[in-house]
C-alpha atoms as a PDB file:
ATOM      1  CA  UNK A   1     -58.838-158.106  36.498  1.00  0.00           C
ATOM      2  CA  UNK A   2     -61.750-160.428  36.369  1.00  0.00           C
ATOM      3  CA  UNK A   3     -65.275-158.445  36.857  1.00  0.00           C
ATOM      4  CA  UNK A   4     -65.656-159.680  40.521  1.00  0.00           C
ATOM      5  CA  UNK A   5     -62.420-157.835  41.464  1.00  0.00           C
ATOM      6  CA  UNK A   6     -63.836-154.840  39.698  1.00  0.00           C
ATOM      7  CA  UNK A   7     -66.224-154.888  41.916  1.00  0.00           C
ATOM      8  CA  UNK A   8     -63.876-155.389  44.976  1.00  0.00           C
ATOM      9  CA  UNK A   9     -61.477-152.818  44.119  1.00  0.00           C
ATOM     10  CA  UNK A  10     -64.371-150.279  43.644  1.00  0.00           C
ATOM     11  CA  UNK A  11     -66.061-151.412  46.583  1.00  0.00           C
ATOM     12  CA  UNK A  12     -63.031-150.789  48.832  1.00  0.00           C
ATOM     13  CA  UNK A  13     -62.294-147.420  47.390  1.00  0.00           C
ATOM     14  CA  UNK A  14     -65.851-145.889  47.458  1.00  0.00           C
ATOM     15  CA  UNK A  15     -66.161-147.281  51.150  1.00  0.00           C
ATOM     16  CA  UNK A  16     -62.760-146.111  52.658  1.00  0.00           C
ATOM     17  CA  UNK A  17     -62.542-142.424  53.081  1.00  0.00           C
ATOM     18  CA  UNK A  18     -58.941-142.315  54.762  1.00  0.00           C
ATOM     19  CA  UNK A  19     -55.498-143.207  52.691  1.00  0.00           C
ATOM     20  CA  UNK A  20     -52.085-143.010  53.760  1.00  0.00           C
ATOM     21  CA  UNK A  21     -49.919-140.685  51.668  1.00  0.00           C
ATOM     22  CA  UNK A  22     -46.685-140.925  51.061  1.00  0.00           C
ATOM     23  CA  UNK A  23     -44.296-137.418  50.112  1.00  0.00           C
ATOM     24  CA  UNK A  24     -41.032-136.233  49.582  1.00  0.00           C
ATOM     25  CA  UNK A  25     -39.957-134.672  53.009  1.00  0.00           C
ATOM     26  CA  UNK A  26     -36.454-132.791  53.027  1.00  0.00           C
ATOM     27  CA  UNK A  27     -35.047-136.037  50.825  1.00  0.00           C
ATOM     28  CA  UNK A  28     -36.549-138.430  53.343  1.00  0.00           C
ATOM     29  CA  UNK A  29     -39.757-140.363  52.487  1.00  0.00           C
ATOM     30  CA  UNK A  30     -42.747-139.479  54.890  1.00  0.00           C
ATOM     31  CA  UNK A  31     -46.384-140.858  55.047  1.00  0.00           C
ATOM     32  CA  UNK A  32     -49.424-138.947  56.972  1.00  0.00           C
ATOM     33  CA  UNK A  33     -52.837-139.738  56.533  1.00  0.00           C
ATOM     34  CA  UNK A  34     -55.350-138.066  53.949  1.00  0.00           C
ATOM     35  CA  UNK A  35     -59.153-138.072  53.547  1.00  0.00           C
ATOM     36  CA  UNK A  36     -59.758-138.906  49.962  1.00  0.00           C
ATOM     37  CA  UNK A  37     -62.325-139.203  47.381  1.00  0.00           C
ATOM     38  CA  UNK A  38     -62.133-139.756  43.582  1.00  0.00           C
ATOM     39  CA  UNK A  39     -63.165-137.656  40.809  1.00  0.00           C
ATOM     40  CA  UNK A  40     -66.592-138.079  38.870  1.00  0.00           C
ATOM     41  CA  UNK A  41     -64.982-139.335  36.253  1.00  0.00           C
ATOM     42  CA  UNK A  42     -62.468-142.046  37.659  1.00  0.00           C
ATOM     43  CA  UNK A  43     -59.260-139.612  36.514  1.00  0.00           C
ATOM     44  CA  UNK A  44     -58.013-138.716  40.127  1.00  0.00           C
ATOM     45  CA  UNK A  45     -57.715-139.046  43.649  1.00  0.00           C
ATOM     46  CA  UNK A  46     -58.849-136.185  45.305  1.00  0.00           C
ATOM     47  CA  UNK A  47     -57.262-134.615  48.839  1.00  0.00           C
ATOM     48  CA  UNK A  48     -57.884-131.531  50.807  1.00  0.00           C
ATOM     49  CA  UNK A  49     -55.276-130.630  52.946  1.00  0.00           C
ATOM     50  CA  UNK A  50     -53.589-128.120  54.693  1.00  0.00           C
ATOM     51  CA  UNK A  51     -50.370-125.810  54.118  1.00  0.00           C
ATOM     52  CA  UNK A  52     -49.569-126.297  57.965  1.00  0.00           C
ATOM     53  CA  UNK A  53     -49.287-129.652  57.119  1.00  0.00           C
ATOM     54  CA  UNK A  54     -45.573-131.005  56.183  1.00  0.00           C
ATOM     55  CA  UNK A  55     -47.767-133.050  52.950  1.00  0.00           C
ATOM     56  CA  UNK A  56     -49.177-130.230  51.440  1.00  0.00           C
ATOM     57  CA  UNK A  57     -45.613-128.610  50.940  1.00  0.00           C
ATOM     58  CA  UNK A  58     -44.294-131.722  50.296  1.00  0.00           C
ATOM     59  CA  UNK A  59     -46.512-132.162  47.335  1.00  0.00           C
ATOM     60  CA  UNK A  60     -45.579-128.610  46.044  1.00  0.00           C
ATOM     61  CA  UNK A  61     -42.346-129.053  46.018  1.00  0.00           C
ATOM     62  CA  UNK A  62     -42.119-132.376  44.481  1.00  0.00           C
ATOM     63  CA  UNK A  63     -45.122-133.531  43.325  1.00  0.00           C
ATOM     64  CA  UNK A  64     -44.578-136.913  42.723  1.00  0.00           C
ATOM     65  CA  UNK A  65     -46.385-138.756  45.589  1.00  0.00           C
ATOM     66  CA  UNK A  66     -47.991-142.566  46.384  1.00  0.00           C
ATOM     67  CA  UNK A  67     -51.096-143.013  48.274  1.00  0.00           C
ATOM     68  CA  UNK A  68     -52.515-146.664  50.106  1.00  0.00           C
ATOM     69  CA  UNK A  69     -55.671-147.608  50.611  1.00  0.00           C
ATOM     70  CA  UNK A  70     -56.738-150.519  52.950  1.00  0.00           C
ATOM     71  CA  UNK A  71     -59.597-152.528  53.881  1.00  0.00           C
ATOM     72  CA  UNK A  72     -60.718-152.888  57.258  1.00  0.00           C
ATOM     73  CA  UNK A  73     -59.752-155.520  59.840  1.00  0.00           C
ATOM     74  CA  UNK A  74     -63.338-157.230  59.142  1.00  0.00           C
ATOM     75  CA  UNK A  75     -62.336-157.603  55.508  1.00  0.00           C
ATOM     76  CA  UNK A  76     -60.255-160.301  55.436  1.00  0.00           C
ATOM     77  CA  UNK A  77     -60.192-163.227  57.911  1.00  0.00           C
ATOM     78  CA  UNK A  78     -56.274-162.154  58.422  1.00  0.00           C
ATOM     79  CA  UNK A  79     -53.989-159.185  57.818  1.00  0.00           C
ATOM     80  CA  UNK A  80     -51.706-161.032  55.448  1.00  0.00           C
ATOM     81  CA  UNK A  81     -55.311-161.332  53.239  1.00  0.00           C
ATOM     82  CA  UNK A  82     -56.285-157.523  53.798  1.00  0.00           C
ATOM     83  CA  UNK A  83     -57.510-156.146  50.465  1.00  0.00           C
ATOM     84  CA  UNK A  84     -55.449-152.804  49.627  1.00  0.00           C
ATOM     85  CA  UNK A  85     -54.998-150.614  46.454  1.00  0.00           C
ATOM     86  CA  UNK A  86     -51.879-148.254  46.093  1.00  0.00           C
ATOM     87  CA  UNK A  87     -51.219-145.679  43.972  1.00  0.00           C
ATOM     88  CA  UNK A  88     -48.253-143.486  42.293  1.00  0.00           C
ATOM     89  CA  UNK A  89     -48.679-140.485  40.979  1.00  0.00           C
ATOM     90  CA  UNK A  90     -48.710-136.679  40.831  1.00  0.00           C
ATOM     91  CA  UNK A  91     -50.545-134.631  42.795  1.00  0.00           C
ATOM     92  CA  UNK A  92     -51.738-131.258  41.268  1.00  0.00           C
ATOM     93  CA  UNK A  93     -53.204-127.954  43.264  1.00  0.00           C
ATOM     94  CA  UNK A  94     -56.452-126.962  41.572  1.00  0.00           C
ATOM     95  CA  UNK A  95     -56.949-123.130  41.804  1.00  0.00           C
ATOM     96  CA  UNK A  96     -59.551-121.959  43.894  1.00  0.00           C
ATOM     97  CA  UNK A  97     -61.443-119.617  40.822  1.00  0.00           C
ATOM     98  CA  UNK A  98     -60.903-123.463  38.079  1.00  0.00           C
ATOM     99  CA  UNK A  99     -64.325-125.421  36.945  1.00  0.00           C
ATOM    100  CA  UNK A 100     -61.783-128.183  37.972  1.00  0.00           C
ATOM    101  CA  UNK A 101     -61.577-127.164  41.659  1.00  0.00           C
ATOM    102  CA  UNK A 102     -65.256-126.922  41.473  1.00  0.00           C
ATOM    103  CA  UNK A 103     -65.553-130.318  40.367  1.00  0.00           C
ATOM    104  CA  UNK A 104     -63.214-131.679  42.664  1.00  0.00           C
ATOM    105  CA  UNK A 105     -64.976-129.940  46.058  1.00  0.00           C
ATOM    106  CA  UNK A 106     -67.986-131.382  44.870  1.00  0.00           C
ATOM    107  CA  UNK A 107     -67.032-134.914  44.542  1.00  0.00           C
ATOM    108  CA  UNK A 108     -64.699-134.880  47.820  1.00  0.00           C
ATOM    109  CA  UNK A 109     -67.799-132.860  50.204  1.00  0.00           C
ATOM    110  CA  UNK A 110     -70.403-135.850  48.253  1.00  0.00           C
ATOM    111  CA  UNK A 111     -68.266-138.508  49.930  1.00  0.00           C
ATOM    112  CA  UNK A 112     -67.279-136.366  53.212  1.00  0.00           C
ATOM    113  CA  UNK A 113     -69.393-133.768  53.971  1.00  0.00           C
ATOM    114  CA  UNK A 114     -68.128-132.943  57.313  1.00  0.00           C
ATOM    115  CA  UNK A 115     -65.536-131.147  55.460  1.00  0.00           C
ATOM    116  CA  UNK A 116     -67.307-128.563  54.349  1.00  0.00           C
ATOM    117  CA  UNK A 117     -66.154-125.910  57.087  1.00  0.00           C
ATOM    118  CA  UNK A 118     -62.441-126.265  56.222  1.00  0.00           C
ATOM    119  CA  UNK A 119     -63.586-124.806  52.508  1.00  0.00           C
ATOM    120  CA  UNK A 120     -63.626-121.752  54.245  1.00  0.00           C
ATOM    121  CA  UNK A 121     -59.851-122.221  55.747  1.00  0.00           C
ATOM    122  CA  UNK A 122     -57.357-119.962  53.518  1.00  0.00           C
ATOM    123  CA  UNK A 123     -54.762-122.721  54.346  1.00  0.00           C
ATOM    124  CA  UNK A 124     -56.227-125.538  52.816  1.00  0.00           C
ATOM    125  CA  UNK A 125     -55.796-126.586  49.141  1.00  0.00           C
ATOM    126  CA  UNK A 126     -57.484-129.330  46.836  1.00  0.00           C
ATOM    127  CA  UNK A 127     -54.967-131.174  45.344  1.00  0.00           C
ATOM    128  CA  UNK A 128     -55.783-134.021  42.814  1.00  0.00           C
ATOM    129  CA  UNK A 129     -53.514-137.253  42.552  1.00  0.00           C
ATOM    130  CA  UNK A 130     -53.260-138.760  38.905  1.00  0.00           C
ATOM    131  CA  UNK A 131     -52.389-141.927  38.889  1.00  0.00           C
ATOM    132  CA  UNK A 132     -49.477-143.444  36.947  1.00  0.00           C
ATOM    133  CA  UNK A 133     -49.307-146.853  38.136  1.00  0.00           C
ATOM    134  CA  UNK A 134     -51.342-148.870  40.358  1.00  0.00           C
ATOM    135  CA  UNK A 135     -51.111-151.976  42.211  1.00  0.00           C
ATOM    136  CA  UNK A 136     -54.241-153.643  43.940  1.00  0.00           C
ATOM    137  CA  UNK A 137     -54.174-157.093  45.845  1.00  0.00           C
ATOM    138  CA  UNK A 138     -57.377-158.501  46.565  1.00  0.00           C
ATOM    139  CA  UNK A 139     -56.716-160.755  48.967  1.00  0.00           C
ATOM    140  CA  UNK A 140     -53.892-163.381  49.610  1.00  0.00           C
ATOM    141  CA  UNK A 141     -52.118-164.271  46.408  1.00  0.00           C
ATOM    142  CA  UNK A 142     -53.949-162.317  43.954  1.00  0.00           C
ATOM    143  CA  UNK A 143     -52.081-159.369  43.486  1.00  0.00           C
ATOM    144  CA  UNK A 144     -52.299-157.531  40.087  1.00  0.00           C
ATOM    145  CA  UNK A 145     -50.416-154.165  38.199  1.00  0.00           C
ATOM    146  CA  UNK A 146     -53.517-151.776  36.405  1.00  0.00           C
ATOM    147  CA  UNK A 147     -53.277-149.249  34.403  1.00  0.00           C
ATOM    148  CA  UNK A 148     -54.628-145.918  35.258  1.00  0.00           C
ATOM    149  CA  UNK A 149     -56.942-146.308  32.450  1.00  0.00           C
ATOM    150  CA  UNK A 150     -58.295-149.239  34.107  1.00  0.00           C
ATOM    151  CA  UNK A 151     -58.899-147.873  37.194  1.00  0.00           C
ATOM    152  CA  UNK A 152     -60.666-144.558  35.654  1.00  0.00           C
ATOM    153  CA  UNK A 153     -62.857-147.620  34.019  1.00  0.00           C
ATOM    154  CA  UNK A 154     -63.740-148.934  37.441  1.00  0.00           C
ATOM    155  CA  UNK A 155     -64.495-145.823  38.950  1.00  0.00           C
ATOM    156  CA  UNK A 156     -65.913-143.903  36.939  1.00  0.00           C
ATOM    157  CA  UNK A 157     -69.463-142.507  37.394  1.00  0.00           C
ATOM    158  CA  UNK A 158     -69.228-144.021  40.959  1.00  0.00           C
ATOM    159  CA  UNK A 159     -72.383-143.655  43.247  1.00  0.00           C
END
């Protein structure tokens, strides 16, 4: 990855908020749609969800999950050119009293703050993704494998 994707694939996932998410759901493969954010330190996806969602138990009983994140419409002059990152990996519950949860519901409420009344649901749960493998395509023909290393590398200390 050349240092102008870098900057694309950070771009796209500091701008988008909203990822589709793809579980486990009694043996058949489902996908809703998560808000996301990443962790300070480039090392994980971050989602808050709900236990009344099907996801959220899902991910606890198999936690191995993928996530996709897309450009918009406007960024690419057609969908076969969209930009789009995805993701597998294994999601994690943080517990509530962890410095990790803490970390976690700080970086997810810094990029969507409107959340912050559902901290005080008793259904919802932080979970945090950790990528194994990754896949970006930045545009039409330039699709590229990165390591999660690489990724943490891009992301890290993100504004």
């Amino acid at each position: 990855m050349d240092p102008s994707e870098a900057i694309a694939l950070k771009s796209l996932l500091v701008k988008q908020a909203v990822a589709a998410l793809a579980t486990l759901h009694k043996d058949e493969p489902a996908v809703s749609m998560v808000p996301f954010a990443f962790l300070p330190d480039g090392t994980g996806i971050v989602i808050h969800v709900s236990r009344l969602a099907t996801h959220t138990n899902d991910m606890l009983a198999n936690p191995m999950v993928a996530l996709l994140v897309a450009g918009s419409p406007e960024d690419a002059r057609t969908p076969l050119a969209l930009p789009h990152v995805s993701f597998q990996g294994q999601a994690r519950q943080y517990e509530p009293e962890s410095l990790e949860y803490q970390q976690a519901r700080t970086a997810y409420l810094a990029k969507i703050p409107e959340a912050e009344e559902l901290f005080s649901f008793s259904d919802f749960s932080l979970f945090v993704i950790n990528p194994t493998s990754v896949r970006y395509v930045a545009g039409f023909g330039r699709a590229m494998s990165l390591t999660a290393q690489s990724v943490q590398t891009v992301m890290g200390d993100q504004p």
